[in-house]
Protein backbone atom coordinates (compact mmCIF):
# COMPACT_ATOMS: atom_id res chain seq x y z
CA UNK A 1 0.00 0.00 0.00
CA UNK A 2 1.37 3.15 -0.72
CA UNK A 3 0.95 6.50 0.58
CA UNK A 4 1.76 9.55 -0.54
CA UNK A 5 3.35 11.95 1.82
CA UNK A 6 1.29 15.10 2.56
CA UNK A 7 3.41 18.43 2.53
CA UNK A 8 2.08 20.37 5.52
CA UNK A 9 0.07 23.55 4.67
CA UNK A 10 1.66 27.12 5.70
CA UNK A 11 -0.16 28.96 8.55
CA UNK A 12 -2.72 31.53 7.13
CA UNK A 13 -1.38 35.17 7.98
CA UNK A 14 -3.64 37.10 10.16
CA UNK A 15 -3.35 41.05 9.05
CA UNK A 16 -1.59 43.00 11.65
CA UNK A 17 -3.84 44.82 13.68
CA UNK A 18 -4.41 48.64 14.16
CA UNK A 19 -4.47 49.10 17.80
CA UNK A 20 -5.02 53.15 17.30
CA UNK A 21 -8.05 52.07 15.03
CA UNK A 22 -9.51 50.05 17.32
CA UNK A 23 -9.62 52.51 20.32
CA UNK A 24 -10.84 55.25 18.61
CA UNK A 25 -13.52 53.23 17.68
CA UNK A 26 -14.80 52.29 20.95
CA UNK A 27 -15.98 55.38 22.23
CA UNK A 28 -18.13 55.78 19.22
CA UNK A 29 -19.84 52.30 19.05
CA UNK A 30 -20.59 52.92 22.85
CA UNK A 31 -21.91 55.74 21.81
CA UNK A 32 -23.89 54.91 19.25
CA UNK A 33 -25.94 52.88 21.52
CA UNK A 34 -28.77 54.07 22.71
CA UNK A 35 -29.07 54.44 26.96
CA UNK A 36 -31.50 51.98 27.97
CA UNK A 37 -33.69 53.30 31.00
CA UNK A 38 -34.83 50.37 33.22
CA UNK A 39 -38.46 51.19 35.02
CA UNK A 40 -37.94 51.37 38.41
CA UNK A 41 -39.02 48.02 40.31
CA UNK A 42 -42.06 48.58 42.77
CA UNK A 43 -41.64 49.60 46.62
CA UNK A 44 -40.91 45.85 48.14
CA UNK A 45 -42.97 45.12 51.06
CA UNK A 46 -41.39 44.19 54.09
CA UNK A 47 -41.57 40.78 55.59
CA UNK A 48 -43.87 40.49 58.83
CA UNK A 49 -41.74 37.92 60.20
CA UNK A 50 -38.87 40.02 60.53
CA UNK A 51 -41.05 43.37 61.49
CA UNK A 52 -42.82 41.75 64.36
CA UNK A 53 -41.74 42.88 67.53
CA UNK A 54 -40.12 40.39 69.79
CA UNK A 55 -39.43 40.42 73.51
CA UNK A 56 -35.47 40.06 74.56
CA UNK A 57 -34.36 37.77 77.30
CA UNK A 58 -33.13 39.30 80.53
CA UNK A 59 -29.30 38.56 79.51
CA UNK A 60 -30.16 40.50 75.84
CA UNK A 61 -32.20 43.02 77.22
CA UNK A 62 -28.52 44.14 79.05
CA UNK A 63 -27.53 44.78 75.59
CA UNK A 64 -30.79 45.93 73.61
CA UNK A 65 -32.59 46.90 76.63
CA UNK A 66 -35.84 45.75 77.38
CA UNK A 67 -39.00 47.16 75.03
CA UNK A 68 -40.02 44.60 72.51
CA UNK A 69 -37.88 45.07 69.12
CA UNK A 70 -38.41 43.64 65.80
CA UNK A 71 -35.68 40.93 64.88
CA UNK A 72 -33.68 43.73 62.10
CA UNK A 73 -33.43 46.03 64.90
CA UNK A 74 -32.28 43.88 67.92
CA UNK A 75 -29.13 42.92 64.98
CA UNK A 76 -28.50 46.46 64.97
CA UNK A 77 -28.07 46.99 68.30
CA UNK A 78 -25.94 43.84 69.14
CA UNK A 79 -23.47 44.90 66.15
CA UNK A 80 -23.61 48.36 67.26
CA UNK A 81 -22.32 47.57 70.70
CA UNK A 82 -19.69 44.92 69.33
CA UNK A 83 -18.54 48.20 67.52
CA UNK A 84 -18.45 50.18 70.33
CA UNK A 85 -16.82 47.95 72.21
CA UNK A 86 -14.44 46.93 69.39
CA UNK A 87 -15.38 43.32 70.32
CA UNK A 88 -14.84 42.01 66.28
CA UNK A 89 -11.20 39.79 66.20
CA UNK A 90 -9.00 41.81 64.62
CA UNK A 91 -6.85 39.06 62.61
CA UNK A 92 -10.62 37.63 61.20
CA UNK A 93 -13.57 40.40 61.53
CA UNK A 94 -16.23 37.48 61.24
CA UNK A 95 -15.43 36.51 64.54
CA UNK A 96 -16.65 38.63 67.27
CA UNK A 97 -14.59 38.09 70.89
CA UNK A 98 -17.30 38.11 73.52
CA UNK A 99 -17.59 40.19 76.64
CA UNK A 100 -19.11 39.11 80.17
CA UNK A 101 -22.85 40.39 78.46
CA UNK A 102 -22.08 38.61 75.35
CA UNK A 103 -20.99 35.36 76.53
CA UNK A 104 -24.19 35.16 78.71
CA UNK A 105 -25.74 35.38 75.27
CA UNK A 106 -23.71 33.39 73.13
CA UNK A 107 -24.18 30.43 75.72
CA UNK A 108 -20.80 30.83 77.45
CA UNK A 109 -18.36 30.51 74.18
CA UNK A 110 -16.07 33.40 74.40
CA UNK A 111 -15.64 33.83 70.20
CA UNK A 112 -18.36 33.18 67.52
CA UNK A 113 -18.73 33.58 64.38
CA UNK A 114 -20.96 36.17 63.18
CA UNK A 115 -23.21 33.74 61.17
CA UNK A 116 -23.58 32.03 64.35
CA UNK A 117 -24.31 34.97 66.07
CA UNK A 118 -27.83 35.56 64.90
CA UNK A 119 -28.52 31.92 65.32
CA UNK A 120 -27.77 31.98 69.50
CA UNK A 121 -29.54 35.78 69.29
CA UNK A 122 -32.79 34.67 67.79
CA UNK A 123 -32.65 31.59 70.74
CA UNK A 124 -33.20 34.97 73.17
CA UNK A 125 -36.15 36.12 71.54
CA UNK A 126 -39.99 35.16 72.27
């Protein structure tokens, strides 16, 4: 059987491109679109889950203070006394370094993750 060697085929050239070309003719294709106006999405309703007000324990209440507080606000207040207090680990900020008021909260542990956080809060909230 004989075969017949093929001669490989020469690489197409590409044209050298015109980098100058090609930027000036970016800012006019942008625009020469038109700006596209999105309609603006209707007022979202809040959830009543999270909007009902909820009565803090006696050991949360020493950070939130007493009244009844919906579950968004009683978050606020915890984080803004771990700010105050600068209570967030400083070599990873998810972990928050509790204080004597915090630990009665957090169940004893003395650091918790901030995703874990919410979970021990909402366990001191009827």
């Amino acid at each position: 059987m004989a075969t017949a060697k093929k001669t490989p085929a020469a690489p197409a050239k590409k044209p050298a491109a015109k980098p100058a070309a090609k930027k000036a003719a970016a800012p006019a294709k942008a625009a020469a679109k038109p700006a596209v106006k999105k309609a603006a999405p209707a007022a979202r309703k809040p959830n009543a889950a999270f909007m009902k007000a909820l009565t803090p324990s006696a050991s949360l209440a020493a950070i939130v203070g007493a009244a009844p507080l919906p579950r968004t606000e009683v978050t606020k207040k915890v984080w803004d006394y771990i700010k105050k207090f600068d209570l967030q680990d400083p070599a990873n900020r998810r972990n928050i370094n509790a204080d004597d008021k915090l630990k009665a909260v957090f169940g004893g542990k003395a650091q918790v993750s901030m995703f874990e956080m919410t979970k021990l809060i909402s366990d001191h909230l009827k």
